[in-house]
PDB file of N, CA and C in Angstrom:
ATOM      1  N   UNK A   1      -6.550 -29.422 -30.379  1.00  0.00           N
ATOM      2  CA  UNK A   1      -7.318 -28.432 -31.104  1.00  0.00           C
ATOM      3  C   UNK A   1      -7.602 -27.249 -30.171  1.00  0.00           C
ATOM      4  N   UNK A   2      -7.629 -25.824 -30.741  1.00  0.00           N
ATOM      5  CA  UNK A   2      -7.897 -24.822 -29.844  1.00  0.00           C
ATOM      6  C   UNK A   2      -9.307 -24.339 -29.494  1.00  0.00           C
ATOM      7  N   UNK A   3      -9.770 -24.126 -28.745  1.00  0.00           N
ATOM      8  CA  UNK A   3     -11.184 -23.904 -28.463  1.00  0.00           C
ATOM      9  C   UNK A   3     -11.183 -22.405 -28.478  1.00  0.00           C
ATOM     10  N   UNK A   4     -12.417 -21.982 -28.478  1.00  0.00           N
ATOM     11  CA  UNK A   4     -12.704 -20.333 -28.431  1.00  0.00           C
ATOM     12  C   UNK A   4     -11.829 -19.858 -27.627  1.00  0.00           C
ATOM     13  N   UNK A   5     -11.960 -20.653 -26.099  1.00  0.00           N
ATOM     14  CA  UNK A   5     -11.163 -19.758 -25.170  1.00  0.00           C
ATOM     15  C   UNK A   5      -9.701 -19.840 -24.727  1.00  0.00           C
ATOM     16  N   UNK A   6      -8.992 -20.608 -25.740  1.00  0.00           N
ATOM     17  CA  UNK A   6      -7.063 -21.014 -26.371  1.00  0.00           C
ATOM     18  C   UNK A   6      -7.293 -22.344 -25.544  1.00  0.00           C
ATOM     19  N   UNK A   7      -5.901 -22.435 -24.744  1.00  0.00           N
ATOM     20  CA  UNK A   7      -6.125 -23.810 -24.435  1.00  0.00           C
ATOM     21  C   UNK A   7      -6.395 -24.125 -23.198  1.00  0.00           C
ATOM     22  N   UNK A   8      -7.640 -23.157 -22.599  1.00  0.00           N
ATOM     23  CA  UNK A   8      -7.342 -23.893 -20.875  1.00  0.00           C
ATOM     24  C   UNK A   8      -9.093 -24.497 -21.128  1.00  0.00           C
ATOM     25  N   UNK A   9      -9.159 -25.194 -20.823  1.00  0.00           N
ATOM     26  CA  UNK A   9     -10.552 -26.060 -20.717  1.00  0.00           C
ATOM     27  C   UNK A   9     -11.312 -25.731 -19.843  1.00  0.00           C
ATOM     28  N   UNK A  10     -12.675 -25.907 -19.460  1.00  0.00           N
ATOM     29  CA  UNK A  10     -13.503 -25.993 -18.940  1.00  0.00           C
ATOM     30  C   UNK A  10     -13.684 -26.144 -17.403  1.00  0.00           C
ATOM     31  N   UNK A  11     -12.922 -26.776 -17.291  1.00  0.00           N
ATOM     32  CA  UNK A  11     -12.767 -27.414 -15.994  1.00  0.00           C
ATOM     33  C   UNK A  11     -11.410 -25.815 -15.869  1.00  0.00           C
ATOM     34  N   UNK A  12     -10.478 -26.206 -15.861  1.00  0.00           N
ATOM     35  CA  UNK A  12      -9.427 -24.852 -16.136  1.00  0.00           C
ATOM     36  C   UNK A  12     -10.289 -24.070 -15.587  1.00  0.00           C
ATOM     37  N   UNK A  13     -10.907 -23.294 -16.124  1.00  0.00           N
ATOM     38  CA  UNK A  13     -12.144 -21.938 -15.876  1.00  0.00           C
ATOM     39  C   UNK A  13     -12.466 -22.299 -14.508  1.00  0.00           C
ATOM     40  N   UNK A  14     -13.464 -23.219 -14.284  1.00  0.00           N
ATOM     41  CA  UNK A  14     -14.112 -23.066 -13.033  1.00  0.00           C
ATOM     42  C   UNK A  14     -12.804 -23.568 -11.807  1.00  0.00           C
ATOM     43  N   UNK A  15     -11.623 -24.174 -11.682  1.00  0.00           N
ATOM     44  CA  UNK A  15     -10.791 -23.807 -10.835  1.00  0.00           C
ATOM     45  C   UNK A  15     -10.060 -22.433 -10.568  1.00  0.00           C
ATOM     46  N   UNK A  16     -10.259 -21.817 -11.934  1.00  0.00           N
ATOM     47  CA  UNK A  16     -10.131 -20.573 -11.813  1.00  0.00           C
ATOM     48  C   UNK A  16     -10.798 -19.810 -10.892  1.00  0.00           C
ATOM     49  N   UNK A  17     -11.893 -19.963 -11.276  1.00  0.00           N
ATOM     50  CA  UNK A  17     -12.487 -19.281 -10.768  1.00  0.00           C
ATOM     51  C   UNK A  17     -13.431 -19.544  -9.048  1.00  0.00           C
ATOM     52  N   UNK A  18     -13.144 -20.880  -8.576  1.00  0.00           N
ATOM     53  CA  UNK A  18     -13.139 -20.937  -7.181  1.00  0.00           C
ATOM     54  C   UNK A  18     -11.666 -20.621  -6.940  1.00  0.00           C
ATOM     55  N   UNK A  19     -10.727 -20.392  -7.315  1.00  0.00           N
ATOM     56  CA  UNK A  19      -9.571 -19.739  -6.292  1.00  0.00           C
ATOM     57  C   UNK A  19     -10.045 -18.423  -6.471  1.00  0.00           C
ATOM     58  N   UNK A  20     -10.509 -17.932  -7.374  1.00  0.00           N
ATOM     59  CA  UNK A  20     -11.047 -16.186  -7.438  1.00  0.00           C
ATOM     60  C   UNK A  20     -11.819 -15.764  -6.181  1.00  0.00           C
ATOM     61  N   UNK A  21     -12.965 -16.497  -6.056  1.00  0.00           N
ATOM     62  CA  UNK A  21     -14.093 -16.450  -5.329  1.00  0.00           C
ATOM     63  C   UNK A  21     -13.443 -16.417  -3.523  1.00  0.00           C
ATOM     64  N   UNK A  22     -12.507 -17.950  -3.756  1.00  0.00           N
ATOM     65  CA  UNK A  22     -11.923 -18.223  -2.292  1.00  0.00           C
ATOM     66  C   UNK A  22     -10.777 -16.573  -2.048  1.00  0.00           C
ATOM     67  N   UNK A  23     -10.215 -16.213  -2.753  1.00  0.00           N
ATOM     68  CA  UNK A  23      -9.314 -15.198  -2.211  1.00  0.00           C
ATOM     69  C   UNK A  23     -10.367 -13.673  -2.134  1.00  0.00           C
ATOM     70  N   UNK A  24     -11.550 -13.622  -3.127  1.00  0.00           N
ATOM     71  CA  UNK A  24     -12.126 -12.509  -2.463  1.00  0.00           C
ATOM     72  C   UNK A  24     -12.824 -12.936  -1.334  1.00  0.00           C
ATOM     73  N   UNK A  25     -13.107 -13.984  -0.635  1.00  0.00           N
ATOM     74  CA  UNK A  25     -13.824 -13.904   0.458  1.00  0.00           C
ATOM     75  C   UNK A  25     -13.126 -13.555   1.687  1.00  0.00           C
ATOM     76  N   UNK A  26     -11.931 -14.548   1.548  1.00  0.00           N
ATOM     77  CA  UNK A  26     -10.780 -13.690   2.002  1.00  0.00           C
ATOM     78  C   UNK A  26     -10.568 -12.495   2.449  1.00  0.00           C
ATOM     79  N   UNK A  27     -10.562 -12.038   1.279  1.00  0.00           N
ATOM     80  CA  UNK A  27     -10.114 -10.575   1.600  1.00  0.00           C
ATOM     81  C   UNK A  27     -10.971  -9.871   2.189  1.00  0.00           C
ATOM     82  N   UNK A  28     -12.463  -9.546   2.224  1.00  0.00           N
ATOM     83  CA  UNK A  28     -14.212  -9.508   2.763  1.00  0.00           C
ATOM     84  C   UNK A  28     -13.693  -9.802   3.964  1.00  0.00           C
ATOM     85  N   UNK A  29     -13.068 -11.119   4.740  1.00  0.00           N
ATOM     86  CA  UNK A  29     -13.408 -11.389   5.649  1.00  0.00           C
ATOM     87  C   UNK A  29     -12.280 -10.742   6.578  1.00  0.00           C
ATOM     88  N   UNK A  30     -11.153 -10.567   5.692  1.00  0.00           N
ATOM     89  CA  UNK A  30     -10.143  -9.679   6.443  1.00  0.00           C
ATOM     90  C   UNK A  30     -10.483  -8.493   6.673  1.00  0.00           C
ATOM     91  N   UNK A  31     -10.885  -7.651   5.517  1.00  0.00           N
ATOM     92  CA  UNK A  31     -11.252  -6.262   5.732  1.00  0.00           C
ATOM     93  C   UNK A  31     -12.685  -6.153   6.819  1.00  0.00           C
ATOM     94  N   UNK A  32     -13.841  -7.081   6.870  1.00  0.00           N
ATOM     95  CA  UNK A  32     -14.902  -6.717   8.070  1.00  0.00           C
ATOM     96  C   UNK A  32     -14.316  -6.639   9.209  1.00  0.00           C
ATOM     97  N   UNK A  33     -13.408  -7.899   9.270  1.00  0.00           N
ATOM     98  CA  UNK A  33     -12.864  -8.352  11.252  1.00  0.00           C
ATOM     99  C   UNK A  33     -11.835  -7.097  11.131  1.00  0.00           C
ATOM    100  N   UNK A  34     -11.560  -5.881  10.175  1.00  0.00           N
ATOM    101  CA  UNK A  34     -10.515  -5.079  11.063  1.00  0.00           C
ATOM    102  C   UNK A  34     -11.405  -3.805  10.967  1.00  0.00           C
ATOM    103  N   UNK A  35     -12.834  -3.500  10.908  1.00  0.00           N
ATOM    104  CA  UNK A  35     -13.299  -2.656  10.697  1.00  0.00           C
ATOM    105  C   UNK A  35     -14.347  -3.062  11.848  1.00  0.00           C
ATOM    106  N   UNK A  36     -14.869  -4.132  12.372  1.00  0.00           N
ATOM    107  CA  UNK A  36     -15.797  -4.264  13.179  1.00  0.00           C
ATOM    108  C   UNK A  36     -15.176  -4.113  14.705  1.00  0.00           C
ATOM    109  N   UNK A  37     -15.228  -3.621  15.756  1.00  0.00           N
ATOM    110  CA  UNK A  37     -14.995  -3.091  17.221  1.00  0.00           C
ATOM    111  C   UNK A  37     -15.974  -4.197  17.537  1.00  0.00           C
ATOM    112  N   UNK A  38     -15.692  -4.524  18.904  1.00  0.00           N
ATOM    113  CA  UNK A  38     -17.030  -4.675  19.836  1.00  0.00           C
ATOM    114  C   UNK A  38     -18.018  -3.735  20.024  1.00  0.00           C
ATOM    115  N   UNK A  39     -19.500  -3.844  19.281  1.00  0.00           N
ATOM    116  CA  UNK A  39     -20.233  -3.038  20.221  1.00  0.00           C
ATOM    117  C   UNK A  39     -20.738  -3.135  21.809  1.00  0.00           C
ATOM    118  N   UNK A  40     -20.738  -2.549  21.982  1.00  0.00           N
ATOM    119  CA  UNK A  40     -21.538  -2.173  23.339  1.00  0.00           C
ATOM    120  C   UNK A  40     -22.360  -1.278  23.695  1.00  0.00           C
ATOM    121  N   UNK A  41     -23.848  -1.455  24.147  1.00  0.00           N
ATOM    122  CA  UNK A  41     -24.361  -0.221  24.330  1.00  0.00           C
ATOM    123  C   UNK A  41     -24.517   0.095  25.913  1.00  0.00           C
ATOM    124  N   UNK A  42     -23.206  -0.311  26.896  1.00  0.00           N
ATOM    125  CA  UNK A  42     -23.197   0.426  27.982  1.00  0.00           C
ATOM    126  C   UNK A  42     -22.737   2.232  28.091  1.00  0.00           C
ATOM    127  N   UNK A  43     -23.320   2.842  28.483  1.00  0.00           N
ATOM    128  CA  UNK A  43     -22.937   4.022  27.905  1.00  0.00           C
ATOM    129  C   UNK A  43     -21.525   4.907  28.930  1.00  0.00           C
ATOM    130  N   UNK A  44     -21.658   4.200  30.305  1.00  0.00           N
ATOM    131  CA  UNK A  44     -19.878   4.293  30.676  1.00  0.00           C
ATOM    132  C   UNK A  44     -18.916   3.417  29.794  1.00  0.00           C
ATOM    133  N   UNK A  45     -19.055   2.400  29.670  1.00  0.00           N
ATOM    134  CA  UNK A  45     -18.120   2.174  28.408  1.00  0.00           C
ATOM    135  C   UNK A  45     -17.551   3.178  26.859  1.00  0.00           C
ATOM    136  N   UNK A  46     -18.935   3.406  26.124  1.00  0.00           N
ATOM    137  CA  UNK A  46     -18.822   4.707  25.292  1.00  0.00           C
ATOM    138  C   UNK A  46     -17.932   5.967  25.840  1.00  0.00           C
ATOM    139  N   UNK A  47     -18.821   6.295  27.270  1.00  0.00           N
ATOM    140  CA  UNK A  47     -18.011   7.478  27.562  1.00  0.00           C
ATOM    141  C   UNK A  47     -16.502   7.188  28.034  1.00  0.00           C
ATOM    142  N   UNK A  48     -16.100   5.875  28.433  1.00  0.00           N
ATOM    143  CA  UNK A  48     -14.512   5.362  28.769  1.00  0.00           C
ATOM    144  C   UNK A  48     -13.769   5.523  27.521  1.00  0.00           C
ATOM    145  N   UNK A  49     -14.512   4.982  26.380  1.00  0.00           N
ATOM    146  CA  UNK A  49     -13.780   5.176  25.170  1.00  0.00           C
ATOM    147  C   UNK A  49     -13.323   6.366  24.457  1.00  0.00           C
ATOM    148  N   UNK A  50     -14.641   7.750  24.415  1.00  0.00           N
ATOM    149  CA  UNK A  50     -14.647   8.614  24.191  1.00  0.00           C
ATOM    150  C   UNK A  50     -13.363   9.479  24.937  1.00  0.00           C
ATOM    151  N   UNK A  51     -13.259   9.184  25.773  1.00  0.00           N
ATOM    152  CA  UNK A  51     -12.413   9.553  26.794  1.00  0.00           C
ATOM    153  C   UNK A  51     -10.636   9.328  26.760  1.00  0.00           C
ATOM    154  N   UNK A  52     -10.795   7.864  26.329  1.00  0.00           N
ATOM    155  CA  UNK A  52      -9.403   7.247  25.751  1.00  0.00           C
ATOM    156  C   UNK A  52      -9.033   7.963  24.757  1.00  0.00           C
ATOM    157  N   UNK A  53     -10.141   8.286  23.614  1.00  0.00           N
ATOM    158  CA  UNK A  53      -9.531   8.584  22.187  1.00  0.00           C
ATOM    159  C   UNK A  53      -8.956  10.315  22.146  1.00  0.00           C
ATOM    160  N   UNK A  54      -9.747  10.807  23.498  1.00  0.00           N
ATOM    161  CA  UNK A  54      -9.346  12.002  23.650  1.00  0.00           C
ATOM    162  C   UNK A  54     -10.663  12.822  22.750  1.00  0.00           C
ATOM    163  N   UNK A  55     -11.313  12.288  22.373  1.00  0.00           N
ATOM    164  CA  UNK A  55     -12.667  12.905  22.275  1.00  0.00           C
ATOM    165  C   UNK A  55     -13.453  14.418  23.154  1.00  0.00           C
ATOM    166  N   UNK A  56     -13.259  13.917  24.424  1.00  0.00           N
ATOM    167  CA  UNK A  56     -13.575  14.798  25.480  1.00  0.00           C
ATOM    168  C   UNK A  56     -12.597  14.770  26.669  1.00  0.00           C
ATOM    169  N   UNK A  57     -12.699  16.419  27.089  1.00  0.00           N
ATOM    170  CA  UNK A  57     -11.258  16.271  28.228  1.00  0.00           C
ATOM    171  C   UNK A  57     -11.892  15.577  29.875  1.00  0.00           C
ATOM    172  N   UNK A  58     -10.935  15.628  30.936  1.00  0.00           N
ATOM    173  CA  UNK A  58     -11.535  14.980  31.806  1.00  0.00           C
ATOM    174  C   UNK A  58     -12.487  15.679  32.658  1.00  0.00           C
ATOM    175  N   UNK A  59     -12.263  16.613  32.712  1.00  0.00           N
ATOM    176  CA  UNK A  59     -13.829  17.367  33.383  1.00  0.00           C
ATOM    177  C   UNK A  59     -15.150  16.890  32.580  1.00  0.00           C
ATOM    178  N   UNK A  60     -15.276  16.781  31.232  1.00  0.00           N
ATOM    179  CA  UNK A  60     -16.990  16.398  30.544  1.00  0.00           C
ATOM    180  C   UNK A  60     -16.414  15.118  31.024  1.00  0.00           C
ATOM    181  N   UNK A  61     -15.848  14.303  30.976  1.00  0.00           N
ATOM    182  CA  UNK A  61     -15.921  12.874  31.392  1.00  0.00           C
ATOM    183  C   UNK A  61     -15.883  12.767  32.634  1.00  0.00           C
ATOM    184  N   UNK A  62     -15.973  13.255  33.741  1.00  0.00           N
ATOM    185  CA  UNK A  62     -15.929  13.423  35.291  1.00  0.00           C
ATOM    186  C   UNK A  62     -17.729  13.748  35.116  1.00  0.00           C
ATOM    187  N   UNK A  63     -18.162  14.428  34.722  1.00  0.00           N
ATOM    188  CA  UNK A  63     -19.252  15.398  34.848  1.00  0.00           C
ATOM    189  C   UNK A  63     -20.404  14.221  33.647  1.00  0.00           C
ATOM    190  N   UNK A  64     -19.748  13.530  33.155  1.00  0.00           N
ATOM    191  CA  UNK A  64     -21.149  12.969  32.272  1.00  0.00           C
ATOM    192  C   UNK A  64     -20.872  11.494  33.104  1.00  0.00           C
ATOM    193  N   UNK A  65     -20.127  11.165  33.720  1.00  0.00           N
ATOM    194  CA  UNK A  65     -19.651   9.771  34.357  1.00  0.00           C
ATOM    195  C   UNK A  65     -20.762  10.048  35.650  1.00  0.00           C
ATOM    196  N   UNK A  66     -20.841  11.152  36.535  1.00  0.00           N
ATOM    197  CA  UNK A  66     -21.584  11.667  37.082  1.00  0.00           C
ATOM    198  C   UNK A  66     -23.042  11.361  37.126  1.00  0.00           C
ATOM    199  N   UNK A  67     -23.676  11.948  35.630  1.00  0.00           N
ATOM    200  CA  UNK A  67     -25.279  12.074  35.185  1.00  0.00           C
ATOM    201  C   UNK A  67     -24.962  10.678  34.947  1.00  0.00           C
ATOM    202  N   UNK A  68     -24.347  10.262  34.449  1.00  0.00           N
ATOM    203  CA  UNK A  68     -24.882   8.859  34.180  1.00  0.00           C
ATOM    204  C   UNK A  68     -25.084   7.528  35.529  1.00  0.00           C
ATOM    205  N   UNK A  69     -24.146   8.035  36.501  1.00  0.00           N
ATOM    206  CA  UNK A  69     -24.479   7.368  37.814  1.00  0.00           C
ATOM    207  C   UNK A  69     -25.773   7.545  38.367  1.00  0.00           C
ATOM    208  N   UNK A  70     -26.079   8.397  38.235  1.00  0.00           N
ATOM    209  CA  UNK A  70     -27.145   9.177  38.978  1.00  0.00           C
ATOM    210  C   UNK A  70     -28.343   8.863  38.262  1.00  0.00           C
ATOM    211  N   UNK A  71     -28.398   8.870  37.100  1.00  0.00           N
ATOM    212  CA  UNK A  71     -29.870   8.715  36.180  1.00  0.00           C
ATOM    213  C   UNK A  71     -30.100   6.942  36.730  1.00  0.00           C
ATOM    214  N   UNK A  72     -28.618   6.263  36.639  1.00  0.00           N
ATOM    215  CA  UNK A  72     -28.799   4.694  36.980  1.00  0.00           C
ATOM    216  C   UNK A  72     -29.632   4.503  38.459  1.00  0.00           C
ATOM    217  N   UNK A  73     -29.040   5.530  39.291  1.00  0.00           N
ATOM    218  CA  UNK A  73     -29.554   5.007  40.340  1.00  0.00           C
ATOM    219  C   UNK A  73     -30.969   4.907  40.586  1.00  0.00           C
ATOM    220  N   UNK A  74     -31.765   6.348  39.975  1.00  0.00           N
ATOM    221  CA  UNK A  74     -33.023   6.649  40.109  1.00  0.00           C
ATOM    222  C   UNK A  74     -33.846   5.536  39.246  1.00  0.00           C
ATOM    223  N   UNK A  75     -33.161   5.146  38.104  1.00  0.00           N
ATOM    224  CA  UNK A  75     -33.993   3.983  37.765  1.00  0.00           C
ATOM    225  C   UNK A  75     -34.940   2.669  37.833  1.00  0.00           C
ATOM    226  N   UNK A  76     -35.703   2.735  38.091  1.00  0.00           N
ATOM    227  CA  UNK A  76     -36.419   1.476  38.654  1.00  0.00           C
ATOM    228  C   UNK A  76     -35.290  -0.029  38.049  1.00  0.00           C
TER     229      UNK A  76
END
């Protein structure tokens, strides 16, 4: 006999719908891990990176690598 929803049953549905659930998490978990970097809040690191990406040329990165030695040292 056909039910409202033709012929997949009840059970039907909810396997359906944990493979639904399992492939969007999936996909959530693929798309965070290629969007999340390591943070770090060392700030020669930042400026190493900044530096890599070509952000800033090597004189501001000579010259802020600099202040930033220097502020470290005076630091208690």
């Amino acid at each position: 006999m056909m039910t409202a929803w033709g012929d997949m049953t009840l059970g039907a549905w909810l396997w359906m719908g944990v493979w639904v659930v399992a492939l969007l998490v999936m996909v959530w978990l693929l798309v965070r891990g290629a969007d999340r970097a390591p943070r770090t809040d060392d700030p020669e690191a930042i400026l190493r990176a900044r530096y890599a990406h070509g952000d800033i040329t090597q004189a501001e990165y000579e010259q802020a690598r600099r202040v930033l030695r220097t502020e470290k040292e005076t630091r208690p």
